[in-house]
N, C-alpha and C. Protein backbone atom coordinates (compact mmCIF):
# COMPACT_ATOMS: atom_id res chain seq x y z
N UNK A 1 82.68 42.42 -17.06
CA UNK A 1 83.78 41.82 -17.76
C UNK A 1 84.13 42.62 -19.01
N UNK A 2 82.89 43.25 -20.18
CA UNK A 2 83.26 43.85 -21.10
C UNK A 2 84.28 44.90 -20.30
N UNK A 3 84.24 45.98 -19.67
CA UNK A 3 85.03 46.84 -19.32
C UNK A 3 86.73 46.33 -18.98
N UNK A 4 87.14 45.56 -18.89
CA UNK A 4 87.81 45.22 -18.92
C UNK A 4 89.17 45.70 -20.17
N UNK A 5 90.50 45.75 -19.71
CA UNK A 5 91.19 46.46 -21.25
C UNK A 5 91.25 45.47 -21.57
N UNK A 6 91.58 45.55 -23.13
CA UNK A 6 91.33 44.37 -24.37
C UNK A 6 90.08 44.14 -24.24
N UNK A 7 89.41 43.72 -23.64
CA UNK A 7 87.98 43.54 -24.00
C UNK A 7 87.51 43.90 -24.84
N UNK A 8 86.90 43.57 -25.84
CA UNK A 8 85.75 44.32 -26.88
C UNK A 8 84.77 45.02 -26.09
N UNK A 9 84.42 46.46 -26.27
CA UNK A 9 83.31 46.68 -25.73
C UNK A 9 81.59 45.98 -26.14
N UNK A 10 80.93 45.41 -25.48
CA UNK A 10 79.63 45.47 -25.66
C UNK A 10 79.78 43.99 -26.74
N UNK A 11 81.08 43.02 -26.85
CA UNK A 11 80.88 41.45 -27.16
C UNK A 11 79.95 40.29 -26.77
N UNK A 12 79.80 40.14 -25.33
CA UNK A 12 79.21 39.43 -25.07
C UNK A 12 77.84 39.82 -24.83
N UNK A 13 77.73 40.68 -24.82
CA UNK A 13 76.07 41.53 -24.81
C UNK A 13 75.80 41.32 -25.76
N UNK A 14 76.37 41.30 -27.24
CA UNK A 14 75.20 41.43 -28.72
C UNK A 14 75.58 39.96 -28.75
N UNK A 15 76.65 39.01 -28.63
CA UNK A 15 76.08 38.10 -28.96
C UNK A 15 75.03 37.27 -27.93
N UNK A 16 74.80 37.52 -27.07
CA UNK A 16 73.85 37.42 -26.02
C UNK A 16 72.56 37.92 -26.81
N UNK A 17 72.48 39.14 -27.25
CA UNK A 17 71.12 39.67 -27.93
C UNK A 17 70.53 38.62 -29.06
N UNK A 18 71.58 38.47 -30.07
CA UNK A 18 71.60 37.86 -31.40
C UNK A 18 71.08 36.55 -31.60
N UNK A 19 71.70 36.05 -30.52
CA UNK A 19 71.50 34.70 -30.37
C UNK A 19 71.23 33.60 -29.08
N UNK A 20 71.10 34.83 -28.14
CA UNK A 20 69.95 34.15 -26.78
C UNK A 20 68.76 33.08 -26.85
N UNK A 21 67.85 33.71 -28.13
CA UNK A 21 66.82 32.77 -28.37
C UNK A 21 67.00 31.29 -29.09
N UNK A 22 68.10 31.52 -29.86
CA UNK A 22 68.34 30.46 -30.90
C UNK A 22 68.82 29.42 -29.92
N UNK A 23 70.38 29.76 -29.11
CA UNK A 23 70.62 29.05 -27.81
C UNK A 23 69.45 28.39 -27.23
N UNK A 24 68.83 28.86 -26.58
CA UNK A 24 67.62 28.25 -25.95
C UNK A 24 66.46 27.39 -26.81
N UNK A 25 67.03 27.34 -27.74
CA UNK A 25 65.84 26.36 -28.72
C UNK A 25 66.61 25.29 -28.58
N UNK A 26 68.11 24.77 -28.16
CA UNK A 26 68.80 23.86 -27.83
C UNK A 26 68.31 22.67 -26.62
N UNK A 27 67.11 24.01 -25.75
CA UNK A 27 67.18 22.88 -24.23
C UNK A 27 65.70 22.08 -24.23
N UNK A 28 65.37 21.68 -23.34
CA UNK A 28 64.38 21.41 -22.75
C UNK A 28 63.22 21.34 -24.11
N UNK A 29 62.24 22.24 -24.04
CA UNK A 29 61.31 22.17 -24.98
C UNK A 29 61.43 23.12 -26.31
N UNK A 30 62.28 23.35 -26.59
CA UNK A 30 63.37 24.49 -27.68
C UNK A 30 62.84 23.70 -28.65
N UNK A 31 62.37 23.90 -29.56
CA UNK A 31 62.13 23.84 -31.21
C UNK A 31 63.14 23.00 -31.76
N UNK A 32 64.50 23.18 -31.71
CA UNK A 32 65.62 22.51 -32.21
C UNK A 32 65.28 21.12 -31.27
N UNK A 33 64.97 21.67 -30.40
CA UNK A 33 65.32 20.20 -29.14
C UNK A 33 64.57 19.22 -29.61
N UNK A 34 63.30 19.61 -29.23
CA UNK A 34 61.98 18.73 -30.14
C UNK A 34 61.90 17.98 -31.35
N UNK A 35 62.37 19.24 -32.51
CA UNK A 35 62.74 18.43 -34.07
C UNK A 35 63.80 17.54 -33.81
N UNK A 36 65.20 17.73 -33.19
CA UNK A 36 66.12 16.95 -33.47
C UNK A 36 65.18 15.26 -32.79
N UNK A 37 64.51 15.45 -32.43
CA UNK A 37 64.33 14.00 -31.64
C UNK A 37 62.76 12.93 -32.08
N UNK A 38 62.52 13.63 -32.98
CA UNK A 38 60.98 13.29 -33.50
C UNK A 38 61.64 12.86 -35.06
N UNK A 39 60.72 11.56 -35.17
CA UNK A 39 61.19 10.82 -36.36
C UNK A 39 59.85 10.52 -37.01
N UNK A 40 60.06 9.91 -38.06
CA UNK A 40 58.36 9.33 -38.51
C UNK A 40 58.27 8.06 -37.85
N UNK A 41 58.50 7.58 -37.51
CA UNK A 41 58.19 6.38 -36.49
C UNK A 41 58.56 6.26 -34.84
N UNK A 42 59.71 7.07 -34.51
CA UNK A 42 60.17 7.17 -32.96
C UNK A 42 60.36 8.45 -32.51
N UNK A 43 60.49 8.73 -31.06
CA UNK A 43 61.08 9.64 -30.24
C UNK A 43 61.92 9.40 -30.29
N UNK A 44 63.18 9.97 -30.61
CA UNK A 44 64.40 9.56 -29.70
C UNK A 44 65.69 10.20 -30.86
N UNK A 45 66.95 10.74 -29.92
CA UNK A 45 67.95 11.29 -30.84
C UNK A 45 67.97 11.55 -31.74
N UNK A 46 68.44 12.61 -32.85
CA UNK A 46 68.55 12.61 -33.89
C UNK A 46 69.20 13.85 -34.46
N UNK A 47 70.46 14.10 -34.02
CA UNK A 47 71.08 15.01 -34.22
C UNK A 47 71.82 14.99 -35.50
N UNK A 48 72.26 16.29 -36.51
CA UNK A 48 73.00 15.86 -37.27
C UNK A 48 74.34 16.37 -36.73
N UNK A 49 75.47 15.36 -37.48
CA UNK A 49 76.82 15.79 -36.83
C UNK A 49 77.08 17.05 -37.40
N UNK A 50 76.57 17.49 -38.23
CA UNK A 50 76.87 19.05 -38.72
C UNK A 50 76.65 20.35 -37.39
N UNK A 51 75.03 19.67 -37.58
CA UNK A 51 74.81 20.47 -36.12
C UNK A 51 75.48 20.53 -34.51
N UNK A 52 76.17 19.40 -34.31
CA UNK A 52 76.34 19.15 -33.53
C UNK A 52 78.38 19.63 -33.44
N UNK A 53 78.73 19.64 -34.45
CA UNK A 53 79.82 20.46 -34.57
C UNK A 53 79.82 21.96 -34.31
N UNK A 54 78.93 22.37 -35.23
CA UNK A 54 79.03 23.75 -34.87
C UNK A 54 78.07 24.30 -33.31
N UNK A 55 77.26 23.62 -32.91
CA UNK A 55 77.08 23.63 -31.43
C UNK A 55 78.50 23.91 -30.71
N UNK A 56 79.54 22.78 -30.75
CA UNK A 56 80.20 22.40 -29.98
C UNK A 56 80.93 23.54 -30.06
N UNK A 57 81.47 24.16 -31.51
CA UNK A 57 82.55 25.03 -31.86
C UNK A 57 81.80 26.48 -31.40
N UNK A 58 80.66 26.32 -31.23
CA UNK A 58 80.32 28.06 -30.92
C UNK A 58 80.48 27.51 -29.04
N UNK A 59 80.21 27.54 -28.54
CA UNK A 59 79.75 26.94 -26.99
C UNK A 59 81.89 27.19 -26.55
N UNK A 60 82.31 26.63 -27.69
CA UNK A 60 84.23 26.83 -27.29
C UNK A 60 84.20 28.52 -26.93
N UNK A 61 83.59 29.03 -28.58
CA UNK A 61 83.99 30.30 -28.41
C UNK A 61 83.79 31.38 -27.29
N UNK A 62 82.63 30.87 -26.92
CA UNK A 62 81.59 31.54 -25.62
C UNK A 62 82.97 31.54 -24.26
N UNK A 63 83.10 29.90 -24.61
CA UNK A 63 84.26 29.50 -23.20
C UNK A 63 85.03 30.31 -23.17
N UNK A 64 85.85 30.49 -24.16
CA UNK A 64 87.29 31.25 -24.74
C UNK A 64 87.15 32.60 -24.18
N UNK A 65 86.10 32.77 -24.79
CA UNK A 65 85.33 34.48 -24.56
C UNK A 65 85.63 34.38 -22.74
N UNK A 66 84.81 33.87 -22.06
CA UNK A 66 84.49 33.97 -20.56
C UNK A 66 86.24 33.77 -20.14
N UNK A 67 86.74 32.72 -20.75
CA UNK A 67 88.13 32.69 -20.05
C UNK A 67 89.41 33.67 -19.94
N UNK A 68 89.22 34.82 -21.42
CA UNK A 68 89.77 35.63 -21.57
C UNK A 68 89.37 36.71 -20.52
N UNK A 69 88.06 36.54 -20.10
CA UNK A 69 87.58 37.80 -19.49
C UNK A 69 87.99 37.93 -17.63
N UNK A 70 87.70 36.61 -17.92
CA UNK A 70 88.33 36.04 -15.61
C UNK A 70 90.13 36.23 -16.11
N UNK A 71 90.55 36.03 -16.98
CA UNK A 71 91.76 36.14 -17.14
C UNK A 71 92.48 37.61 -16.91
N UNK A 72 91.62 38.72 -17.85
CA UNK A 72 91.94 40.04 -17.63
C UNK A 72 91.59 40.32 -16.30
N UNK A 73 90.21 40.09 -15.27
CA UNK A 73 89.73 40.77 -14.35
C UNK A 73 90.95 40.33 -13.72
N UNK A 74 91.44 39.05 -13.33
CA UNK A 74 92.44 38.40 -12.11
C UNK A 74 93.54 38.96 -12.76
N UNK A 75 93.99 39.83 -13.75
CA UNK A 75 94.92 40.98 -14.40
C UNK A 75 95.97 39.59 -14.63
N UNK A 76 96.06 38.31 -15.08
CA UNK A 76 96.59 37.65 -15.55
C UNK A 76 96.59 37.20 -17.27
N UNK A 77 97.87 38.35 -17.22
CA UNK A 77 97.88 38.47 -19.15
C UNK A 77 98.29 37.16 -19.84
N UNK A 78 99.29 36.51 -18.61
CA UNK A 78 100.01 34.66 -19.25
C UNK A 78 98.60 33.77 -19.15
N UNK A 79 97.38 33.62 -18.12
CA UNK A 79 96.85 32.73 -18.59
C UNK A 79 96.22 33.27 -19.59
N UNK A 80 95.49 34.72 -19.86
CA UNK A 80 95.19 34.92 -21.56
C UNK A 80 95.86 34.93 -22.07
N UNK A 81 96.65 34.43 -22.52
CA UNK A 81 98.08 34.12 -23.57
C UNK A 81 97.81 32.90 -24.15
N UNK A 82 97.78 32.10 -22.70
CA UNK A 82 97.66 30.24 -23.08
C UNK A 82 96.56 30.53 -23.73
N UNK A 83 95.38 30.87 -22.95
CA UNK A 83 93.83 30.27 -23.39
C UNK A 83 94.06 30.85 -25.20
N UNK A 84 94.34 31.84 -25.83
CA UNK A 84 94.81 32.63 -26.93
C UNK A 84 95.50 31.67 -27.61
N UNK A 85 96.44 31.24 -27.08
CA UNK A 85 97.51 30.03 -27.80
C UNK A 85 96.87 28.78 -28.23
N UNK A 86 96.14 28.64 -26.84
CA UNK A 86 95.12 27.26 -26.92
C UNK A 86 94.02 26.97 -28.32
N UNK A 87 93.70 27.85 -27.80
CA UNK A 87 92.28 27.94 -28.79
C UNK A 87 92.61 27.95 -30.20
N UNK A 88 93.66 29.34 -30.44
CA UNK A 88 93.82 28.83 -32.25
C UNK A 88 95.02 27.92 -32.48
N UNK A 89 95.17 26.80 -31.42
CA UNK A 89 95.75 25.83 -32.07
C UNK A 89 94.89 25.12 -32.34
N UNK A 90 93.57 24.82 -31.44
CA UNK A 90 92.53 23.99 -31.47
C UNK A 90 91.36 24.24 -32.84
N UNK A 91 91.34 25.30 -33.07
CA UNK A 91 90.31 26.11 -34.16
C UNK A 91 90.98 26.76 -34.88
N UNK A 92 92.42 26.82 -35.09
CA UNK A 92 92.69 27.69 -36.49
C UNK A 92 92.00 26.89 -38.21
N UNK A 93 91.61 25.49 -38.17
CA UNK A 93 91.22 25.31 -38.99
C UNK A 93 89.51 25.64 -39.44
N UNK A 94 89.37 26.23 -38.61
CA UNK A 94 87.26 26.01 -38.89
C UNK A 94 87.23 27.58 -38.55
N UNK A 95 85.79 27.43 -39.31
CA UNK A 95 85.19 28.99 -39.36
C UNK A 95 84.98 29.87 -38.32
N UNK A 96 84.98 30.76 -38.23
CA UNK A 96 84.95 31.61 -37.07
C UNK A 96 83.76 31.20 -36.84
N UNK A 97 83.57 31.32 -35.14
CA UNK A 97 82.44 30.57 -33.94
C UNK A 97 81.29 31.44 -34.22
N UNK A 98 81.70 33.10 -34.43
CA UNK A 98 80.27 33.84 -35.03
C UNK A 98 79.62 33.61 -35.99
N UNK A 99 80.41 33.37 -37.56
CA UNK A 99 79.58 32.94 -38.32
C UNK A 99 78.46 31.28 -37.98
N UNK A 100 79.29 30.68 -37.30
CA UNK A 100 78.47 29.48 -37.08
C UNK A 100 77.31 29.83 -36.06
N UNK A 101 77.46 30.85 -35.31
CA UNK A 101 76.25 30.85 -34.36
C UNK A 101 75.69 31.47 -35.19
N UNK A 102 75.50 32.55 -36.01
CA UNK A 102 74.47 33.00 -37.11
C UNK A 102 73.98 32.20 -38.11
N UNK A 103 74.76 30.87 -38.85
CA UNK A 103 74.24 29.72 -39.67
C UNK A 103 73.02 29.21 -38.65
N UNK A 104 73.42 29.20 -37.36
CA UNK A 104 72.42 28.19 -36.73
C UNK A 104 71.32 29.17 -36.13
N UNK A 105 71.74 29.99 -36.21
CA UNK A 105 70.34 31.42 -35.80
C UNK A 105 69.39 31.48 -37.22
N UNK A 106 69.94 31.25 -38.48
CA UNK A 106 68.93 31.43 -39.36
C UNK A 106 68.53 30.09 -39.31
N UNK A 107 69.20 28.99 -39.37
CA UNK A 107 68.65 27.22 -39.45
C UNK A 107 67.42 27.53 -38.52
N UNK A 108 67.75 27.67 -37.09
CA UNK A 108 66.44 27.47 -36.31
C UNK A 108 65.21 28.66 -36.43
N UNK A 109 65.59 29.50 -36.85
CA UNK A 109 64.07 30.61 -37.51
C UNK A 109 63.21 30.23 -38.94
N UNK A 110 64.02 29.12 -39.44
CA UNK A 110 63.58 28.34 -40.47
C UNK A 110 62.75 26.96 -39.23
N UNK A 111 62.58 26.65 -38.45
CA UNK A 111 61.38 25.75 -38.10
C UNK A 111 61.05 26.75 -36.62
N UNK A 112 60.91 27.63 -36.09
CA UNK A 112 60.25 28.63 -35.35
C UNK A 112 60.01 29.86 -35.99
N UNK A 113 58.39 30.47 -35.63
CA UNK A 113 57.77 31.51 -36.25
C UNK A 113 58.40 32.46 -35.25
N UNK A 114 59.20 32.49 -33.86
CA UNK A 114 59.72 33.21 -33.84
C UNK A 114 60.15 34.59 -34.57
């Protein structure tokens, strides 16, 4: 997909590098997963909506990313147009999706020795 024209070369690879591990502290037995759900008295939920925003807003960007990319391969420049149109109508107000996946790459190396 990077090869692709317009594509950034080598985008989804570093952020794949950067932040592969941090992602995965999200699932199953992930560090994030665990803390968010351990209380001093219960198991159970405990997300903050902070976190849970910028989850949501990086996970868009990833989408955006992948949709631009099936968009160029199927050489359809109008649906990358919409998805382009879409998105910064949806996110022109909030921080770019990289800086938030790097806020949450240093948050979770602050409770993994990672």
């Amino acid at each position: 997909m990077e090869n692709q024209d317009g594509f950034e070369q080598g985008a989804l690879t570093r952020i794949k590098v950067e932040h592969w591990k941090m992602l995965n502290d999200y699932t199953h037995g992930g560090i994030i997963q665990v803390k968010s759900r351990l209380n001093y008295e219960t198991i159970e939920p405990n997300y903050q909506p902070e976190r849970i925003s910028r989850t949501l807003t990086a996970s868009a960007y990833l989408s955006f990313l992948a949709g631009i990319g099936i968009a160029r391969i199927a050489e359809s420049d109008e649906v990358a147009l919409k998805l382009r149109e879409a998105y910064s109508t949806i996110y022109k107000k909030f921080n770019h999706p990289l800086k938030i996946l790097e806020a949450e790459r240093r948050e979770a190396k602050i409770f993994s020795p990672r």
